[in-house]
N, C-alpha and C. Protein backbone atom coordinates (compact mmCIF):
# COMPACT_ATOMS: atom_id res chain seq x y z
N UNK A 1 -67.69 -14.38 -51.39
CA UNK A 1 -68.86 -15.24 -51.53
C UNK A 1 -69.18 -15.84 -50.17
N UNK A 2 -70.33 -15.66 -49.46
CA UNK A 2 -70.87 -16.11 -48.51
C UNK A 2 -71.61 -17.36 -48.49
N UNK A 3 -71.19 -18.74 -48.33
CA UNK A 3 -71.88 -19.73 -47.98
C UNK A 3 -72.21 -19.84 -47.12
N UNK A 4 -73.64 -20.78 -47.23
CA UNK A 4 -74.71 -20.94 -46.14
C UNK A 4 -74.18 -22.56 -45.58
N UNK A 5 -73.68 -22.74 -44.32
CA UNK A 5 -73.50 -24.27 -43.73
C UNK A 5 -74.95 -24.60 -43.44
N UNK A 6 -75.27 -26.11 -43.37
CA UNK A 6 -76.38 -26.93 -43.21
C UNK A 6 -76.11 -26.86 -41.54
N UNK A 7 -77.10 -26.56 -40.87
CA UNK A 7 -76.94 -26.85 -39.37
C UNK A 7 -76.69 -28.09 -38.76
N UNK A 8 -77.36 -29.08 -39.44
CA UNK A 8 -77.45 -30.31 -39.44
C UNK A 8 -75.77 -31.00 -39.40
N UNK A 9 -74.90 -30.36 -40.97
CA UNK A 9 -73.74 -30.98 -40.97
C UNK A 9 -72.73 -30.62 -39.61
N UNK A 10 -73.23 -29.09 -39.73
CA UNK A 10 -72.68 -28.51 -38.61
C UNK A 10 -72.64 -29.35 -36.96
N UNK A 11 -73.69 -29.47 -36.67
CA UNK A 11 -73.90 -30.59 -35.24
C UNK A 11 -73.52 -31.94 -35.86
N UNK A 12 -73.17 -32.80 -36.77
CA UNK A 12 -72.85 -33.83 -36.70
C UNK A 12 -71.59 -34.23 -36.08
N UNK A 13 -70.65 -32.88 -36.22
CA UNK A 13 -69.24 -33.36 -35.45
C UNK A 13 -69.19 -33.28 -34.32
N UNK A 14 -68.56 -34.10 -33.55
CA UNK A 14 -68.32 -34.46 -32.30
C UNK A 14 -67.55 -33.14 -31.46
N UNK A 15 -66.93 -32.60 -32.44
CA UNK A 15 -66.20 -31.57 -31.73
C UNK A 15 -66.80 -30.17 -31.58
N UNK A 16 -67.65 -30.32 -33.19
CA UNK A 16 -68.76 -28.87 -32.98
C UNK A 16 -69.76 -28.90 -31.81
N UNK A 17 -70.06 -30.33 -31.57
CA UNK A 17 -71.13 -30.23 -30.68
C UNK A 17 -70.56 -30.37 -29.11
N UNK A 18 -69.19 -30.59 -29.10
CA UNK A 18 -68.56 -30.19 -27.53
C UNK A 18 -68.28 -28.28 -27.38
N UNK A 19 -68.04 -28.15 -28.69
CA UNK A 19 -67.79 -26.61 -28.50
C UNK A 19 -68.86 -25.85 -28.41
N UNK A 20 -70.62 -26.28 -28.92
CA UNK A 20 -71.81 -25.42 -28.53
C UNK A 20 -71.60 -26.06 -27.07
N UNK A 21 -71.32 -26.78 -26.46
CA UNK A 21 -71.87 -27.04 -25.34
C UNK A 21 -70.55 -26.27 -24.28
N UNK A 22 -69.96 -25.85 -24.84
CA UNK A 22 -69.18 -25.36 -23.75
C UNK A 22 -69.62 -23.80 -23.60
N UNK A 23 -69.54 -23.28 -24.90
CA UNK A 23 -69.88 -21.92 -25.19
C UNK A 23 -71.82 -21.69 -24.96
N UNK A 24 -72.29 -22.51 -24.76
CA UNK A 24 -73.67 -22.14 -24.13
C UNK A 24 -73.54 -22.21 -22.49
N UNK A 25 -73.00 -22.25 -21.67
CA UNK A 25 -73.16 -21.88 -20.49
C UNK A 25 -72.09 -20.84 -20.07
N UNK A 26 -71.08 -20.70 -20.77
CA UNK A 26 -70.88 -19.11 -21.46
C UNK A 26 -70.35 -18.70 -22.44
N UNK A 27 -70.27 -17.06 -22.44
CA UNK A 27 -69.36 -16.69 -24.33
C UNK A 27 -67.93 -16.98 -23.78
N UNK A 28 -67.11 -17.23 -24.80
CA UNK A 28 -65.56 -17.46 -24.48
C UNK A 28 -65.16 -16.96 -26.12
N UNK A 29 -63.73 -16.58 -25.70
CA UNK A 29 -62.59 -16.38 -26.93
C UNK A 29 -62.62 -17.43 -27.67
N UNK A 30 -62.07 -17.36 -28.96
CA UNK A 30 -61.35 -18.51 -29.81
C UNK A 30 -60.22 -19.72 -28.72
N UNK A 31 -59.61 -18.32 -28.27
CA UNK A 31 -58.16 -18.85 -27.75
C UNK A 31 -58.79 -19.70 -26.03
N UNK A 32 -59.77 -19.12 -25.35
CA UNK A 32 -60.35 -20.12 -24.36
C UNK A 32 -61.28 -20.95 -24.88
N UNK A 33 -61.54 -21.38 -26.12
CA UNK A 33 -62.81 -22.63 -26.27
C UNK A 33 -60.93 -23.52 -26.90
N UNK A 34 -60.65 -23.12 -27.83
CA UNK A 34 -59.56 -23.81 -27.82
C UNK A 34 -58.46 -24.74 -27.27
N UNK A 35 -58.38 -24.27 -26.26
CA UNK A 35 -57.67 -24.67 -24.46
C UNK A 35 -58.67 -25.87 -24.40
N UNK A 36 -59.88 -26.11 -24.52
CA UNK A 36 -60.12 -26.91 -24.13
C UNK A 36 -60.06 -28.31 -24.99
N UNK A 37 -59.48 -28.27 -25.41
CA UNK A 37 -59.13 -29.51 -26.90
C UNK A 37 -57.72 -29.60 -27.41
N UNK A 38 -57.67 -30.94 -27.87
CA UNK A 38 -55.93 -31.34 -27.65
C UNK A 38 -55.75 -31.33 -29.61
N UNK A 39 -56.54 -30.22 -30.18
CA UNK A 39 -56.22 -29.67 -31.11
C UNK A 39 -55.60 -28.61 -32.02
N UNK A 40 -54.78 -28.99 -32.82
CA UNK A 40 -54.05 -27.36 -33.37
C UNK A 40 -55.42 -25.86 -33.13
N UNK A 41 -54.82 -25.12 -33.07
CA UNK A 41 -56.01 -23.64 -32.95
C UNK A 41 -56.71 -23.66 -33.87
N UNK A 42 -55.87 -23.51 -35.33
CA UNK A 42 -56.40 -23.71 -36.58
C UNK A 42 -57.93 -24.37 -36.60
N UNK A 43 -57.32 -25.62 -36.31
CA UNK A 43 -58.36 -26.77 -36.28
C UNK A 43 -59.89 -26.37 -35.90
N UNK A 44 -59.61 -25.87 -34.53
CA UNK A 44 -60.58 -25.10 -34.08
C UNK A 44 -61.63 -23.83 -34.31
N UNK A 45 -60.83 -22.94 -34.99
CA UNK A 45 -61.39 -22.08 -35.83
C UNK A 45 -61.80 -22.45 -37.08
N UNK A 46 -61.53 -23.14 -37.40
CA UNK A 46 -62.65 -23.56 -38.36
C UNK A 46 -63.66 -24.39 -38.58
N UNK A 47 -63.63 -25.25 -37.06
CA UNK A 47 -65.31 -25.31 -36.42
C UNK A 47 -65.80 -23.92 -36.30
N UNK A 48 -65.30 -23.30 -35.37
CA UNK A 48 -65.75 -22.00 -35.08
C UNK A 48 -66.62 -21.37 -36.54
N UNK A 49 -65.55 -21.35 -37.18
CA UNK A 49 -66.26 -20.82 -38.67
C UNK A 49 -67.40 -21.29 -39.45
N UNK A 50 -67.35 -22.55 -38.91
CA UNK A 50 -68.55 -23.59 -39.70
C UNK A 50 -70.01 -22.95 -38.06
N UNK A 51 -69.67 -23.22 -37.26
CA UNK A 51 -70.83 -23.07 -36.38
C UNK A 51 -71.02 -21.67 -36.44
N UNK A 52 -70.24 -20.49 -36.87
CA UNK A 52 -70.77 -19.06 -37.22
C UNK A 52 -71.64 -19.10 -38.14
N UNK A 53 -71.12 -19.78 -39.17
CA UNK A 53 -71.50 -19.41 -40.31
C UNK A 53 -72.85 -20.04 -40.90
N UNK A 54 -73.36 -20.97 -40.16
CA UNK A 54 -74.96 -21.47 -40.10
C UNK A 54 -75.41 -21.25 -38.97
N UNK A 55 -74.93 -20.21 -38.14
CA UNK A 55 -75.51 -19.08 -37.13
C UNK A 55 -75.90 -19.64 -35.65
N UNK A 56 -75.38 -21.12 -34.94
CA UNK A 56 -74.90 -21.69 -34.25
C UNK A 56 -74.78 -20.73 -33.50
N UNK A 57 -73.37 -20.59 -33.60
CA UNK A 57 -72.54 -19.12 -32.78
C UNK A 57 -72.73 -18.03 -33.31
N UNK A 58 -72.56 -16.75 -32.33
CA UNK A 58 -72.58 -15.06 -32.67
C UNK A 58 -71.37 -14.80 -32.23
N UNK A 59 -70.60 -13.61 -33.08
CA UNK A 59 -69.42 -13.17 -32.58
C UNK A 59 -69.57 -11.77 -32.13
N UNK A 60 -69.07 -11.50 -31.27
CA UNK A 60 -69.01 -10.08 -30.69
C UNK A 60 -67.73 -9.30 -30.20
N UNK A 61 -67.15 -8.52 -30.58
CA UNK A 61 -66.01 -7.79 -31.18
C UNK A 61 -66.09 -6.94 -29.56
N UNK A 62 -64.98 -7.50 -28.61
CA UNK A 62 -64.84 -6.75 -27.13
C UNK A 62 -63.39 -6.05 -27.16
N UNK A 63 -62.81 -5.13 -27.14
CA UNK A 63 -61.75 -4.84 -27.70
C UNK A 63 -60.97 -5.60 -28.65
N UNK A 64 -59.52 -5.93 -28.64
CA UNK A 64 -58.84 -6.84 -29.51
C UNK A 64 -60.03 -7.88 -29.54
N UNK A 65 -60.34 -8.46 -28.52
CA UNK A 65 -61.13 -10.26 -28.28
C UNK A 65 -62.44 -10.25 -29.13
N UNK A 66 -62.67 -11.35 -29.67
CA UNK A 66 -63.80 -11.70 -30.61
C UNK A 66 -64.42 -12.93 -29.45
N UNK A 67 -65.54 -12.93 -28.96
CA UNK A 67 -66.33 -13.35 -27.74
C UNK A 67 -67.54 -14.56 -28.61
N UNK A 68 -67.47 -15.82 -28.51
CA UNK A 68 -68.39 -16.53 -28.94
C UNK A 68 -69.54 -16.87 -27.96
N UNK A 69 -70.80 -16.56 -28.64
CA UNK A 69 -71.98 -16.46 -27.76
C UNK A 69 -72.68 -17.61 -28.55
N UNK A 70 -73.05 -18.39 -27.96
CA UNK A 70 -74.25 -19.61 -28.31
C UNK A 70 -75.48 -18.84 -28.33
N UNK A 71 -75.98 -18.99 -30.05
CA UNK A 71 -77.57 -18.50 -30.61
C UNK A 71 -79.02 -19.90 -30.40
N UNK A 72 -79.33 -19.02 -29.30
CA UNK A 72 -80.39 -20.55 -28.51
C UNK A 72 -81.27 -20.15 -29.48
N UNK A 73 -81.46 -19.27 -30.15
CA UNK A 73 -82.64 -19.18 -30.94
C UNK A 73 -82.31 -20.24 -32.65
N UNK A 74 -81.33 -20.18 -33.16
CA UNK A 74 -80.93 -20.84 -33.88
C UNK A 74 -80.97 -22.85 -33.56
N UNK A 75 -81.08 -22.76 -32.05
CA UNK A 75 -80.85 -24.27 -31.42
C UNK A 75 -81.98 -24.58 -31.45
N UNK A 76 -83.13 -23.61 -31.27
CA UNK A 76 -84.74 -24.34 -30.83
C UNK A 76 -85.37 -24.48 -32.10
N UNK A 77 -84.65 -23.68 -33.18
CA UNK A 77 -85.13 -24.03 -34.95
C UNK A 77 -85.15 -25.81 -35.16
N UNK A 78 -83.40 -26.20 -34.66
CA UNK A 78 -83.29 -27.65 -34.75
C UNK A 78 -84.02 -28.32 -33.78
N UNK A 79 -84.17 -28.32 -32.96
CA UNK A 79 -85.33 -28.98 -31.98
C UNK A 79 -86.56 -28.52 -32.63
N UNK A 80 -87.09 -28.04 -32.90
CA UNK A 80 -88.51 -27.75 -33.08
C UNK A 80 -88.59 -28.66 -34.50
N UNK A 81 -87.39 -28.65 -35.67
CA UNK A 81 -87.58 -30.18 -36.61
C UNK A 81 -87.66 -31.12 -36.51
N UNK A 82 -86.64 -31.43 -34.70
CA UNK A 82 -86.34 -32.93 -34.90
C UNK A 82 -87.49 -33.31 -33.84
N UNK A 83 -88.37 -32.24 -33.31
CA UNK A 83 -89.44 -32.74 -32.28
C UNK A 83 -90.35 -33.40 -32.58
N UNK A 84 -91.17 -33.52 -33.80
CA UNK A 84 -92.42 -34.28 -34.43
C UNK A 84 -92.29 -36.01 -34.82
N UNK A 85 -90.27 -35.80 -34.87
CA UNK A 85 -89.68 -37.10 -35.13
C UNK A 85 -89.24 -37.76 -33.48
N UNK A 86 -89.01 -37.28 -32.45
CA UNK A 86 -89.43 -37.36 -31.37
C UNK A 86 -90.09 -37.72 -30.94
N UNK A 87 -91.41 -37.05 -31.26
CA UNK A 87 -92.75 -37.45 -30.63
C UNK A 87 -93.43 -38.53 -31.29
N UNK A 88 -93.06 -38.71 -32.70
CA UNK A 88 -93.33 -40.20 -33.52
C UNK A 88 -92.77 -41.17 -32.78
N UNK A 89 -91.44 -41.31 -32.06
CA UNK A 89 -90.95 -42.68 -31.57
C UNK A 89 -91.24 -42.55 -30.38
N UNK A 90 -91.71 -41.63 -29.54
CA UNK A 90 -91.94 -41.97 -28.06
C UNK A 90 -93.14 -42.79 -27.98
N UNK A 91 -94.23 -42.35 -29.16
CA UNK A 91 -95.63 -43.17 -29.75
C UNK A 91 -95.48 -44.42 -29.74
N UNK A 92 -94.10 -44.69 -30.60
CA UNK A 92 -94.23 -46.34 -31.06
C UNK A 92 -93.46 -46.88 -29.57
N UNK A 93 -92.71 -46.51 -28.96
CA UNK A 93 -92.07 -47.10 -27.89
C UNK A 93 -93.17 -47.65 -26.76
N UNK A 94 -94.14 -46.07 -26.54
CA UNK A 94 -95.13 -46.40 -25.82
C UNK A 94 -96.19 -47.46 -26.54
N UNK A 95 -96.33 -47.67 -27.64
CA UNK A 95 -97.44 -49.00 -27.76
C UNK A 95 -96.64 -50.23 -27.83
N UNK A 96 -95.57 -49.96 -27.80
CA UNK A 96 -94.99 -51.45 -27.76
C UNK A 96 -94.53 -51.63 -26.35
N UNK A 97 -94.56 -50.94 -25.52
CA UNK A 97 -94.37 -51.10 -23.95
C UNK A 97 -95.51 -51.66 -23.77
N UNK A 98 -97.03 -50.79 -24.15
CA UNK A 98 -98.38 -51.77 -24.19
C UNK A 98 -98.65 -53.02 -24.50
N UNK A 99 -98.04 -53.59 -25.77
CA UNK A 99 -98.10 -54.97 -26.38
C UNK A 99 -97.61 -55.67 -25.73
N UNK A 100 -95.97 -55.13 -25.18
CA UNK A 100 -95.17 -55.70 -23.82
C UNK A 100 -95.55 -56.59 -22.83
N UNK A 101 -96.36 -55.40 -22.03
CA UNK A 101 -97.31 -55.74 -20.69
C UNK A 101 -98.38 -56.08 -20.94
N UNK A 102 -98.84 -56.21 -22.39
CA UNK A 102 -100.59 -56.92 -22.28
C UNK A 102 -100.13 -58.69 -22.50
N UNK A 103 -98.80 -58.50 -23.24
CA UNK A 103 -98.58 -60.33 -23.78
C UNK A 103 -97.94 -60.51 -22.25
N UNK A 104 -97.32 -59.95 -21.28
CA UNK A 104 -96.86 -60.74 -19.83
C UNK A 104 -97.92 -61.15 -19.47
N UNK A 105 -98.85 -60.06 -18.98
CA UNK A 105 -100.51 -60.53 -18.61
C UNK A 105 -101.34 -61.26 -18.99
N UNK A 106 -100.86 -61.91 -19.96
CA UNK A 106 -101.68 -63.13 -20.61
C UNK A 106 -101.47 -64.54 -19.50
């Protein structure tokens, strides 16, 4: 049975979202994204598994080594949701920077 992870739950952890960020400036092994965290392997692979498996990460089969590649196309899905909510608060920030500087100028 194939479950679908929420991308959303997926980036909420602190550790999923150090491991897209390591593995987007390049692909690495299980066993080198691992190294970089003072966690059992285990532990790790099953971020790994959660960020595969709502398509985060791609795996690619290089002899024995399974190679994790960061899916930017999967990343600009979540930006392109959370952008309209973005662009709503840069709105309100900017009229209240206005209200700001019109009540100093009084």
């Amino acid at each position: 049975m194939n479950l679908r992870r929420d991308v959303f739950q997926a980036i909420a952890d602190p550790t999923r979202r150090a491991i897209l960020l390591l593995v987007a400036s390049q692909s690495m092994t299980a066993g080198a994204i691992a190294a970089n965290f003072d966690t059992a392997r285990p532990t790790v692979s099953k971020h790994l598994q959660i960020l595969t498996e709502c398509e985060l990460l791609q795996q690619e089969q290089a002899g024995r080594e399974i190679y994790y590649h960061f899916n930017a196309d999967k990343m600009k899905e979540v930006a392109d949701f959370i952008e309209p909510f973005r662009q709503m608060w840069e709105d309100r920030f900017n009229k209240l920077e206005a209200v700001m500087k019109n009540y100093k100028g009084q």
